[in-house]
N, C-alpha and C. Protein backbone atom coordinates (compact mmCIF):
# COMPACT_ATOMS: atom_id res chain seq x y z
N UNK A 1 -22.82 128.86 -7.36
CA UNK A 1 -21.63 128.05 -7.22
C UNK A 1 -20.42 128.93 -7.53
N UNK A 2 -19.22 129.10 -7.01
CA UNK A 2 -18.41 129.83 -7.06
C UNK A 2 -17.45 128.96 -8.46
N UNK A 3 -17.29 130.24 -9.29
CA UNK A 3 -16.53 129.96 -10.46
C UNK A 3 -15.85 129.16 -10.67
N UNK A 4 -14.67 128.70 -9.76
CA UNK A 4 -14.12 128.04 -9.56
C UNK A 4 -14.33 126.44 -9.93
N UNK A 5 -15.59 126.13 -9.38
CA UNK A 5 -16.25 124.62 -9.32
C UNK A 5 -16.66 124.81 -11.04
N UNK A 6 -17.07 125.58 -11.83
CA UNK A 6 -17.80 125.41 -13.02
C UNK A 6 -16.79 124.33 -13.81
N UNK A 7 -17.86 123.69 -14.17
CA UNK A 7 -17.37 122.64 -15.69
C UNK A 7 -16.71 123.70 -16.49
N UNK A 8 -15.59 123.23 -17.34
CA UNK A 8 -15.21 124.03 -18.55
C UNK A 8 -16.34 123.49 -20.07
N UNK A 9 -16.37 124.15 -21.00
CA UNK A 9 -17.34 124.23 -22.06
C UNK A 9 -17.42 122.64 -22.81
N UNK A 10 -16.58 121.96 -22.50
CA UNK A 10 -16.32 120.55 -22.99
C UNK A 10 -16.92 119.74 -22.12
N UNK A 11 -17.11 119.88 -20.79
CA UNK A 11 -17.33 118.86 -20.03
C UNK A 11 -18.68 119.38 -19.96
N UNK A 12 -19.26 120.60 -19.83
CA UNK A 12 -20.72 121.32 -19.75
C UNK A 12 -21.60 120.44 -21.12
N UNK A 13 -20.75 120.67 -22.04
CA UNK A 13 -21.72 119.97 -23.45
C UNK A 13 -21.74 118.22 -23.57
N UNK A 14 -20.83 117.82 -22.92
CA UNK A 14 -20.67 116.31 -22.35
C UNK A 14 -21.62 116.10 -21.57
N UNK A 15 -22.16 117.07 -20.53
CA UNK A 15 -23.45 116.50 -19.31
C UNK A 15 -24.70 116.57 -20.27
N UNK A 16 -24.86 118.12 -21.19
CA UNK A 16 -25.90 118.53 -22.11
C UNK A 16 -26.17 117.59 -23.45
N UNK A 17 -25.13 116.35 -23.72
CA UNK A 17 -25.17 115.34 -24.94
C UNK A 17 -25.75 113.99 -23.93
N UNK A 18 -26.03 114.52 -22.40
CA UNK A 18 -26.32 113.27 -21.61
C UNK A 18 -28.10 113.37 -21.94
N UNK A 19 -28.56 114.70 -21.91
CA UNK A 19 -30.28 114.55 -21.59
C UNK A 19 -31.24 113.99 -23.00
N UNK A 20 -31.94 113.70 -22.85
CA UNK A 20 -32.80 112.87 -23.55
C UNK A 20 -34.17 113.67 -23.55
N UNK A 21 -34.46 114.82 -24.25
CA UNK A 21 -35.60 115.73 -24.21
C UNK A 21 -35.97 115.42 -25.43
N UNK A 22 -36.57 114.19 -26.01
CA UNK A 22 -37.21 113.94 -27.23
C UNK A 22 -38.62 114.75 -27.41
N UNK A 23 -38.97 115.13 -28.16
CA UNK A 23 -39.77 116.00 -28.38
C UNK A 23 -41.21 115.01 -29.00
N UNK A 24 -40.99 113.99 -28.89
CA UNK A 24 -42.15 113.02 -29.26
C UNK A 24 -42.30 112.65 -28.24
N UNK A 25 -42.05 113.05 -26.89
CA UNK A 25 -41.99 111.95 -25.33
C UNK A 25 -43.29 112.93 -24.71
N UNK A 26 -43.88 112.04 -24.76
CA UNK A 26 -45.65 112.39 -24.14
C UNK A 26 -45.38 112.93 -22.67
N UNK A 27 -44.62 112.52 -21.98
CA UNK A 27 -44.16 112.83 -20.33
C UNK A 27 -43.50 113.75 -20.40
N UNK A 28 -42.41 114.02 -21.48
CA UNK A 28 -41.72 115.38 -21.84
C UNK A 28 -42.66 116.41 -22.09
N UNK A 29 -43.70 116.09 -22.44
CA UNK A 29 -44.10 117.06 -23.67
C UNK A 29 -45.39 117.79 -22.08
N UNK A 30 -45.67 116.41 -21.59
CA UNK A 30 -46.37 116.91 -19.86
C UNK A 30 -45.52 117.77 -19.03
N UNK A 31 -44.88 117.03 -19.11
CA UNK A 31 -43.68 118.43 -18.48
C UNK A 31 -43.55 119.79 -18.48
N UNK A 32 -43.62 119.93 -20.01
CA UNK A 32 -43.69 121.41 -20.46
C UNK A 32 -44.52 122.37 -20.21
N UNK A 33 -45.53 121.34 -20.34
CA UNK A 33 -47.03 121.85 -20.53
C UNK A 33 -47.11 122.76 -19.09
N UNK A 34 -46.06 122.65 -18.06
CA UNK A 34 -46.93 123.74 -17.01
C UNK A 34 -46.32 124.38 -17.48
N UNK A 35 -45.54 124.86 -18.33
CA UNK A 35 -45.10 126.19 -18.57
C UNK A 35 -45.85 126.86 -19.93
N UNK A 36 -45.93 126.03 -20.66
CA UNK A 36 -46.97 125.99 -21.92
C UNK A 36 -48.21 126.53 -22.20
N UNK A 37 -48.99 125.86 -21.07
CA UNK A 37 -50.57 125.94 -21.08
C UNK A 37 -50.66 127.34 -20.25
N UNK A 38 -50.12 128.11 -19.11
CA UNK A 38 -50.27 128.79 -18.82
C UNK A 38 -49.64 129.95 -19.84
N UNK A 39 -48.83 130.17 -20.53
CA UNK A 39 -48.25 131.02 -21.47
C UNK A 39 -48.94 131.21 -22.50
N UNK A 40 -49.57 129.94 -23.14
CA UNK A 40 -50.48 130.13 -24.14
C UNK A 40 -52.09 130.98 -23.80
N UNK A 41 -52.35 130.61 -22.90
CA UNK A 41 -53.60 131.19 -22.31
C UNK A 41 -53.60 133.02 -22.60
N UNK A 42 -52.27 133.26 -22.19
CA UNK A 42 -51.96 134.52 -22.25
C UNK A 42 -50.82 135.61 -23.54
N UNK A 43 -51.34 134.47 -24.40
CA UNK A 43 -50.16 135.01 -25.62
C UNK A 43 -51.63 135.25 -27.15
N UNK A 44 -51.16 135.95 -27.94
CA UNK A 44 -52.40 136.02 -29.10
C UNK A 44 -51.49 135.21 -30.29
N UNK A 45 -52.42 134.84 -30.91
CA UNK A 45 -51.95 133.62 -31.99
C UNK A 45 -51.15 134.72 -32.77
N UNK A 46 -50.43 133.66 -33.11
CA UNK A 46 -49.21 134.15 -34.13
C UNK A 46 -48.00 134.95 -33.50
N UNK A 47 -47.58 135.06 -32.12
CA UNK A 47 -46.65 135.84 -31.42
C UNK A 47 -45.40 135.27 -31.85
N UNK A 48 -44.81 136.13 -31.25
CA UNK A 48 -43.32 135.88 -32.21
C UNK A 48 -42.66 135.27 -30.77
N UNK A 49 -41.99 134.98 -30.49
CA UNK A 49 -41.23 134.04 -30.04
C UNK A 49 -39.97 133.36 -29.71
N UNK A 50 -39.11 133.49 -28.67
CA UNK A 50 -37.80 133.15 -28.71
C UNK A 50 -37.87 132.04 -27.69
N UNK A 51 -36.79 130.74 -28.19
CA UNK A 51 -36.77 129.86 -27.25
C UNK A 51 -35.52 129.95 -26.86
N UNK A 52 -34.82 130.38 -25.35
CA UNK A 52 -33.78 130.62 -25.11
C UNK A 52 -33.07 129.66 -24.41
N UNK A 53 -32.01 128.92 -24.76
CA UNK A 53 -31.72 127.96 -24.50
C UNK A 53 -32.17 126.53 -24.44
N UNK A 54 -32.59 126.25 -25.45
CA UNK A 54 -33.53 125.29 -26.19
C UNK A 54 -32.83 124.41 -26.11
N UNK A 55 -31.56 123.54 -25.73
CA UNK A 55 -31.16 122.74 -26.25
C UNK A 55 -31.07 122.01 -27.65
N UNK A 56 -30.46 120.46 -27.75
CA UNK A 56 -30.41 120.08 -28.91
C UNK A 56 -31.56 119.82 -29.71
N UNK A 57 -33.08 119.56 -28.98
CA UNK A 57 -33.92 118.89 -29.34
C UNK A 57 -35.30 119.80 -29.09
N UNK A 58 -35.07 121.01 -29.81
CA UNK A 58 -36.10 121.87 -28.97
C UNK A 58 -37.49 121.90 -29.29
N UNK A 59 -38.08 120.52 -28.01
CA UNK A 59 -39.45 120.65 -27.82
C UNK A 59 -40.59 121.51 -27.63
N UNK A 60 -40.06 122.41 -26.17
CA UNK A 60 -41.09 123.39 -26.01
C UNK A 60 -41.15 124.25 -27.55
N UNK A 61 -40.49 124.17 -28.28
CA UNK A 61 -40.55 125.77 -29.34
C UNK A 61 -41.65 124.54 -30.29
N UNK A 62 -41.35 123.29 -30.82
CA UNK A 62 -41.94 122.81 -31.39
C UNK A 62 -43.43 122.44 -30.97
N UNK A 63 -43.78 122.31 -29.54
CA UNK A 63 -45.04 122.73 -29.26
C UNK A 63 -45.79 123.97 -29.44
N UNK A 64 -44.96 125.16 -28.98
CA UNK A 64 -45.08 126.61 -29.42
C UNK A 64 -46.05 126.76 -30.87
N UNK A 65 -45.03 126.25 -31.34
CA UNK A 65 -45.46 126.06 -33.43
C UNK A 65 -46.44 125.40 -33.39
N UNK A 66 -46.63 124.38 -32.87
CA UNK A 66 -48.40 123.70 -32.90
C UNK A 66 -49.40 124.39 -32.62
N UNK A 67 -49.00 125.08 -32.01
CA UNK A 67 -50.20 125.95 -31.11
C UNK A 67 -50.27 127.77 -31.75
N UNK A 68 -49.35 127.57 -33.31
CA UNK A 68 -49.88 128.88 -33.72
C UNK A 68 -48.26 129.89 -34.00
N UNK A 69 -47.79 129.63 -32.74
CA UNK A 69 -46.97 130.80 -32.39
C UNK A 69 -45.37 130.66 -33.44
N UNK A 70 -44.63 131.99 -33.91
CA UNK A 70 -43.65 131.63 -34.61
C UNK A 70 -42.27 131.57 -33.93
N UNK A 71 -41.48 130.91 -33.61
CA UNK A 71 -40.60 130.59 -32.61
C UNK A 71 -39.02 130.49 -33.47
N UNK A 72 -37.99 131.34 -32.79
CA UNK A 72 -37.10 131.36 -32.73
C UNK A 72 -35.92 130.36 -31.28
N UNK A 73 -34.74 130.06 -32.05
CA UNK A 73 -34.06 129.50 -31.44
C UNK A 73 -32.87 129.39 -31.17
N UNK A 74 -32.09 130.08 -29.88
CA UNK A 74 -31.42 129.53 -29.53
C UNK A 74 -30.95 129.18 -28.57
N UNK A 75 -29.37 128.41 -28.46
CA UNK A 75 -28.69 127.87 -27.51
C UNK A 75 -27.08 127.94 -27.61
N UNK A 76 -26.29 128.30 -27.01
CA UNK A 76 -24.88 128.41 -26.50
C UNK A 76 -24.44 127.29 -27.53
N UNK A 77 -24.80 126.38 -27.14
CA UNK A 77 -24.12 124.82 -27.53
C UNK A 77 -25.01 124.13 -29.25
N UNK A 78 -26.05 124.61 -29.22
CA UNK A 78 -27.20 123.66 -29.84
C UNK A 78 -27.37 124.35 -31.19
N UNK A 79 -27.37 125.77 -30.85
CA UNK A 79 -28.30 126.93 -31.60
C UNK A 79 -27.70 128.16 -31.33
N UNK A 80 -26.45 127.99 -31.98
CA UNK A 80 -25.58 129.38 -31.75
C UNK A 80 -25.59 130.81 -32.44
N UNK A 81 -27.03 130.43 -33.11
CA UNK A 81 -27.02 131.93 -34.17
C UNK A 81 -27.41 132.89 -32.90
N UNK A 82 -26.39 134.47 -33.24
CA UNK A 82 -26.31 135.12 -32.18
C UNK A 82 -27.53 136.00 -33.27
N UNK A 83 -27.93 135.99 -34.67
CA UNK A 83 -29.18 136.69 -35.18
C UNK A 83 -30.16 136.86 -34.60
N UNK A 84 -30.30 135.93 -33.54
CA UNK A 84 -31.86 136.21 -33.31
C UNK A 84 -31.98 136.97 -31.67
N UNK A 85 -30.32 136.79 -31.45
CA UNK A 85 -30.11 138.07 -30.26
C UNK A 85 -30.45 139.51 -30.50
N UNK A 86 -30.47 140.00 -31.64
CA UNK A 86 -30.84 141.55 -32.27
C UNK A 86 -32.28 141.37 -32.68
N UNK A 87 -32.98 140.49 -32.60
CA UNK A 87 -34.23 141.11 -32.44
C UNK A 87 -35.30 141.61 -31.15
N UNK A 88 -36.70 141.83 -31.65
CA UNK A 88 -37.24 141.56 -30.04
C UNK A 88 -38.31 140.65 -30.42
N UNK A 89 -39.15 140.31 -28.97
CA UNK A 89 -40.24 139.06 -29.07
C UNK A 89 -41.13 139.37 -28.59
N UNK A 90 -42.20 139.25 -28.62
CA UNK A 90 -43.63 138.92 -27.81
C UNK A 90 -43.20 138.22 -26.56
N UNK A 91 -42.41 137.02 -26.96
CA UNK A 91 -42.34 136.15 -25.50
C UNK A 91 -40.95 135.52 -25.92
N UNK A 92 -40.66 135.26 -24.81
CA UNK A 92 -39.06 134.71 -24.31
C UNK A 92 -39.75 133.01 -23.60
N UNK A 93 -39.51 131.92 -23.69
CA UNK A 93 -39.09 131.03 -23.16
C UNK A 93 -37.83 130.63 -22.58
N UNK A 94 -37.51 130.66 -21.37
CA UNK A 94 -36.07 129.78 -20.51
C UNK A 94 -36.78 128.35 -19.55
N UNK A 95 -36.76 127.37 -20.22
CA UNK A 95 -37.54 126.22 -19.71
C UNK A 95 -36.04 125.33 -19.08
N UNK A 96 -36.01 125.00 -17.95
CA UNK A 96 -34.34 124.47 -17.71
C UNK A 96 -33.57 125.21 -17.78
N UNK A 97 -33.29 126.49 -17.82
CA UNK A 97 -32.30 126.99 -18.17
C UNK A 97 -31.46 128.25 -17.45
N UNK A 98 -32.08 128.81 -16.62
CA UNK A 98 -31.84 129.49 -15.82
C UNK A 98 -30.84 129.20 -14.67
N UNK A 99 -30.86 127.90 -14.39
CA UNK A 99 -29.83 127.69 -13.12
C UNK A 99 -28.82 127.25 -13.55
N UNK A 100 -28.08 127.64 -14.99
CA UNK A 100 -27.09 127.16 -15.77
C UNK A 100 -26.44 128.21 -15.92
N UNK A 101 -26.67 129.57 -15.85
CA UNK A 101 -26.32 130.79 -16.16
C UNK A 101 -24.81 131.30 -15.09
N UNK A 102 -24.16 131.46 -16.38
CA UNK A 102 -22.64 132.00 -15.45
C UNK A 102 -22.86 133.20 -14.91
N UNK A 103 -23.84 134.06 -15.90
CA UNK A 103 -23.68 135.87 -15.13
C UNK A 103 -25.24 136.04 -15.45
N UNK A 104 -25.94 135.65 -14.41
CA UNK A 104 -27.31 135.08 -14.31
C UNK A 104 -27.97 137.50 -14.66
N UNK A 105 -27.53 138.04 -14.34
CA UNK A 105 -27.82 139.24 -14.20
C UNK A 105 -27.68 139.95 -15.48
N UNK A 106 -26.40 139.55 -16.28
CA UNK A 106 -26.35 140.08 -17.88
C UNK A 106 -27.56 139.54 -18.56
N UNK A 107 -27.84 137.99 -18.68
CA UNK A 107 -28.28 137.87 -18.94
C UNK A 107 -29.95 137.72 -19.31
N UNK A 108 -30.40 138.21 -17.83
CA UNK A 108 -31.74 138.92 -17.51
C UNK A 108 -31.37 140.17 -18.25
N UNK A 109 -30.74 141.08 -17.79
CA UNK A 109 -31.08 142.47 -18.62
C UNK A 109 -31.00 142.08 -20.16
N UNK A 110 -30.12 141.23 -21.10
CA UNK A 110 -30.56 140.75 -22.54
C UNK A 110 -31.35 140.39 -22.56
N UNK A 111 -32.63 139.64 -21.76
CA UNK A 111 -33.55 139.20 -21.91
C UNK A 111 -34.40 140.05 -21.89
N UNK A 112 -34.68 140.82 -21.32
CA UNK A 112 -35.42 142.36 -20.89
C UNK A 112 -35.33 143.35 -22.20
N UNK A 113 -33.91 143.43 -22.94
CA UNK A 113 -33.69 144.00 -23.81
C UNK A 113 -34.72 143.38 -25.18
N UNK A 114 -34.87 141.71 -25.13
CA UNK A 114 -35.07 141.59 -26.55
C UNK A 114 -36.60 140.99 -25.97
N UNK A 115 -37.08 141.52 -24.99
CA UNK A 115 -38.59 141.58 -25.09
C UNK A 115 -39.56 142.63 -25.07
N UNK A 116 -40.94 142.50 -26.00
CA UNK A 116 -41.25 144.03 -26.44
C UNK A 116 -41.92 144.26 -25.35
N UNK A 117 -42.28 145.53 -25.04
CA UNK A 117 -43.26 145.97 -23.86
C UNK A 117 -44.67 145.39 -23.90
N UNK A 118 -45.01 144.97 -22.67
CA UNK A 118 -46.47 144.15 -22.82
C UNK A 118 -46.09 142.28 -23.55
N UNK A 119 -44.58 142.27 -23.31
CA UNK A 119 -44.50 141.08 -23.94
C UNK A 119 -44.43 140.33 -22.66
N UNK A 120 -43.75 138.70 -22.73
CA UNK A 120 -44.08 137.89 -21.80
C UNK A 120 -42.55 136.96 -21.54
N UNK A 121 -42.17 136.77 -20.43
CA UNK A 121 -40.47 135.65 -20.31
C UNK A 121 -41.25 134.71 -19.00
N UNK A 122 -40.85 133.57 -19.85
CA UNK A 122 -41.76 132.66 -18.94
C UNK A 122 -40.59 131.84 -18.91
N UNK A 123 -39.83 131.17 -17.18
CA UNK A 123 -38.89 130.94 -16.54
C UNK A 123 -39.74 129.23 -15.93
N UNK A 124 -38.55 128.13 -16.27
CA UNK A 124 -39.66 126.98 -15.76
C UNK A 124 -38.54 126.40 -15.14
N UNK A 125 -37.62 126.37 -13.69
CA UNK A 125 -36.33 126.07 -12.70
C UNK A 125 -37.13 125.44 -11.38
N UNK A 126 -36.43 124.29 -11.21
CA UNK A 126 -36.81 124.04 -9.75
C UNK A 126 -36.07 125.30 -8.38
N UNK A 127 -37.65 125.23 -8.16
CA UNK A 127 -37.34 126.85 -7.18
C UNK A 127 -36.73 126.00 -6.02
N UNK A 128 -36.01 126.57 -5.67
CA UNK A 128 -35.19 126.43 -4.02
C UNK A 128 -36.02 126.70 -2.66
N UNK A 129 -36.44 125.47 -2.29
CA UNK A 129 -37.53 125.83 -1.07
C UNK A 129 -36.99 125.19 0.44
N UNK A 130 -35.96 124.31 0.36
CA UNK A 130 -35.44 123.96 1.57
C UNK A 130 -34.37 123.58 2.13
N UNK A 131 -33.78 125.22 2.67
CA UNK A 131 -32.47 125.01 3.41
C UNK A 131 -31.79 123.84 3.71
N UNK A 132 -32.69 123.23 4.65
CA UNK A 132 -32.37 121.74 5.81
C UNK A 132 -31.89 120.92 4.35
N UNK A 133 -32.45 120.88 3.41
CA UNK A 133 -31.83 119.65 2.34
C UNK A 133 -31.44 120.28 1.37
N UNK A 134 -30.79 120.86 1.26
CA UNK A 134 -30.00 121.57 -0.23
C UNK A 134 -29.33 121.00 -0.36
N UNK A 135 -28.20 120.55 0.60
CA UNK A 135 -27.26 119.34 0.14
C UNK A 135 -27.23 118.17 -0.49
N UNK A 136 -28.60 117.95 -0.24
CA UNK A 136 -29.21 116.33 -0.64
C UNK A 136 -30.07 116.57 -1.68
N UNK A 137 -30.12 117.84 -2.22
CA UNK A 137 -31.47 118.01 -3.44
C UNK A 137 -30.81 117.70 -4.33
N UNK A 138 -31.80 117.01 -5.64
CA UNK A 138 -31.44 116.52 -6.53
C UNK A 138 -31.05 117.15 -7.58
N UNK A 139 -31.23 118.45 -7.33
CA UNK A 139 -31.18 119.40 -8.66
C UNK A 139 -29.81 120.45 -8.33
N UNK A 140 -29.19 120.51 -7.16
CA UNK A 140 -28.10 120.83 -7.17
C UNK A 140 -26.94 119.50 -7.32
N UNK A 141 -27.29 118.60 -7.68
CA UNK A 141 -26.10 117.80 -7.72
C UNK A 141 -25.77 117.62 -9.18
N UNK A 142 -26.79 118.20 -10.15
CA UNK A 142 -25.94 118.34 -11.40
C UNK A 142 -24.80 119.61 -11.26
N UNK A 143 -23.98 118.66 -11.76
CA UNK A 143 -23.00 119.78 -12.26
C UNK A 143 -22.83 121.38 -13.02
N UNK A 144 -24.19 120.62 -13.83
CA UNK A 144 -24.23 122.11 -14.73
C UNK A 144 -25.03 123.20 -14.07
N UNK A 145 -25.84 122.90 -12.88
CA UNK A 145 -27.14 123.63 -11.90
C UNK A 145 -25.95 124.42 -11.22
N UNK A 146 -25.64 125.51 -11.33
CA UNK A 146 -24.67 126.48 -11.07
C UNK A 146 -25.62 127.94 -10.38
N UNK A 147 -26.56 127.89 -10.04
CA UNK A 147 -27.33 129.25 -9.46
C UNK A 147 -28.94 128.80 -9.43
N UNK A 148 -29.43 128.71 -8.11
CA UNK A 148 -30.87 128.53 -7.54
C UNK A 148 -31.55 129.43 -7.49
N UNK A 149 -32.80 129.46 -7.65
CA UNK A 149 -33.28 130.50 -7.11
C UNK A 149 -35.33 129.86 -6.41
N UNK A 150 -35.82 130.73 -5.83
CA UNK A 150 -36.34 130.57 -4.88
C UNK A 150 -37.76 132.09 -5.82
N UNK A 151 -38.91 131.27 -5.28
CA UNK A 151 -40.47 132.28 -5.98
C UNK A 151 -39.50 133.68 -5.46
N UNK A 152 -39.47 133.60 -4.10
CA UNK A 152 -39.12 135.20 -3.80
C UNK A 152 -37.96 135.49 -4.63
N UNK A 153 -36.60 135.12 -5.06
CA UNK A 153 -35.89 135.53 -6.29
C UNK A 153 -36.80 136.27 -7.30
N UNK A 154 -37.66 135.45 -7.67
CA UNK A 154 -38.50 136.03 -8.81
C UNK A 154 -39.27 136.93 -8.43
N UNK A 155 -39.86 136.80 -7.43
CA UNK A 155 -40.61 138.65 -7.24
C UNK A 155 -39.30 140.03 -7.05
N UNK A 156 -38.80 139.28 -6.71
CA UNK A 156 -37.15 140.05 -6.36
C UNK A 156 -37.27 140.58 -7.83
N UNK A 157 -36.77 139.60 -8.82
CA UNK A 157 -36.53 139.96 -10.02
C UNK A 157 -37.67 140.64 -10.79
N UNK A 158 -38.73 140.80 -10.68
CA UNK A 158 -39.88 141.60 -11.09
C UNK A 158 -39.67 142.57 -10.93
N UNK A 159 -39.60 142.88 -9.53
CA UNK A 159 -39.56 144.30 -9.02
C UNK A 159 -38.13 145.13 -9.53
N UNK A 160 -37.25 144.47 -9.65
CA UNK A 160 -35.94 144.94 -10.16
C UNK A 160 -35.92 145.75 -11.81
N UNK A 161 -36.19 144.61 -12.54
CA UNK A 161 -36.85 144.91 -13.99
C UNK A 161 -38.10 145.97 -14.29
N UNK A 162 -39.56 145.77 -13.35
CA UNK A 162 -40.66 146.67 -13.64
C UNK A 162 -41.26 145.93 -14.28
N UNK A 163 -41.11 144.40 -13.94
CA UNK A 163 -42.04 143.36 -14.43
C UNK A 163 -43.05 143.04 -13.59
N UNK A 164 -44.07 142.63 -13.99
CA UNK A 164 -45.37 142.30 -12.98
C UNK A 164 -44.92 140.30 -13.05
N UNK A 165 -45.21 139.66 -12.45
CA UNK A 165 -45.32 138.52 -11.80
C UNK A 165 -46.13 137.28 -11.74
N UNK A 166 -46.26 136.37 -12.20
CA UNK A 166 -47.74 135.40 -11.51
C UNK A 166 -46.66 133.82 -11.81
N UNK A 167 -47.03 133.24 -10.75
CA UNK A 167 -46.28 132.05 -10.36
C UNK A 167 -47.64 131.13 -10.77
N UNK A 168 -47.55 130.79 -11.89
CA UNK A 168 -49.16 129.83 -12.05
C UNK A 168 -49.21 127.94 -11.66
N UNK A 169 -48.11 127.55 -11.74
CA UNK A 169 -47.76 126.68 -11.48
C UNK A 169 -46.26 126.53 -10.87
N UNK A 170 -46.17 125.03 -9.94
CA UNK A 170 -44.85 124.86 -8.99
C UNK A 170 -43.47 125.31 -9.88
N UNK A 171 -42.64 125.10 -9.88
CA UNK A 171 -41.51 125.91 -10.54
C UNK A 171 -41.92 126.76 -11.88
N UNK A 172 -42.87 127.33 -12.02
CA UNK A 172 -43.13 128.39 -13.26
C UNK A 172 -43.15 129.62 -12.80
N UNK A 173 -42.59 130.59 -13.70
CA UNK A 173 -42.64 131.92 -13.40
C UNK A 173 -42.80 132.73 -14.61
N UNK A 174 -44.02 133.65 -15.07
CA UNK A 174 -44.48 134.11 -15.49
C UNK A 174 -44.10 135.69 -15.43
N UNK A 175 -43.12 135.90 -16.26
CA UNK A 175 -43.24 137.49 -15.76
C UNK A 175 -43.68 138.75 -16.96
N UNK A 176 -44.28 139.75 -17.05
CA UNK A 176 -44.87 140.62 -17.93
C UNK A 176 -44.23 141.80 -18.03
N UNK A 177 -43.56 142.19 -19.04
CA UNK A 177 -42.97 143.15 -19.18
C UNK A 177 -44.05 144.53 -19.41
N UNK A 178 -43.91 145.94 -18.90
CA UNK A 178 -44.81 146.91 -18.86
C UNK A 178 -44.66 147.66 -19.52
């Protein structure tokens, strides 16, 4: 979306005080799970952990913690400690969060930066699959959905980084740092 159209930071945290991601919501918590169950499969207990852009109510990290793993958090709006930007992780979570990104490219290379080699950034965005209705898709008509992207983006972005790839489920993207 060209700069221009972006919400300013008041009206962005006005749409973000709209969602309802209760972390006790069994359908929420299904939700996650395609990004979850495939990440866990491939993570060793006790990994360290960043949830990046977690919002106010951050579920996926609190599933994370059930399942072993030690999870860090933050968010722009929610979870502004920039501390846990200077470390690195085993694994990166961006669940929702990717098509919100003003400088979608800085912020891949920070992400790249604060993950260790052989670690894991697991990306969970409705991928962009059809021209003919983009206008009418439901996920560009939020306001805050400011940049799409499409599986081939993400092999795009693999290959860019020197990340390996696996799309395990419909909008999940799995990528492995080398």
């Amino acid at each position: 979306m060209d700069s221009l159209c972006w919400l300013d930071k008041r009206q962005e945290r006005e749409v973000y005080d709209l969602h309802d991601n209760n972390p006790e919501d069994e359908g929420y918590r299904r939700f996650l799970s395609r990004l979850t169950s495939p990440l866990l499969e491939r993570l060793e207990p006790g990994a360290s952990g960043l949830d990046f852009g977690c919002g106010p109510g951050p579920a996926l990290a609190g599933i994370l913690e059930e399942a072993g793993m030690d999870m860090a958090l933050y968010d722009p709006f929610f979870y502004p400690e920039a501390s846990v930007l200077e470390c690195q992780y085993d694994f990166i979570t961006c669940t929702e969060v990717v098509e919100h990104l003003h400088h979608p490219a800085e912020t891949f290379r920070r992400l790249d930066k604060l993950l260790r080699p052989g670690g894991w950034l697991g990306i969970m965005t409705c991928f962009q699959t059809d021209d003919h209705r983009f206008a009418n898709w439901h996920y560009r008509r939020d306001p805050t959905h400011i940049v799409f992207y499409r599986q081939s983006t993400m092999a795009w972005m693999a290959s860019a980084y020197g990340w390996t790839l696996d799309v395990p489920a419909k909008d999940v993207a799995l990528f492995r740092k080398n």
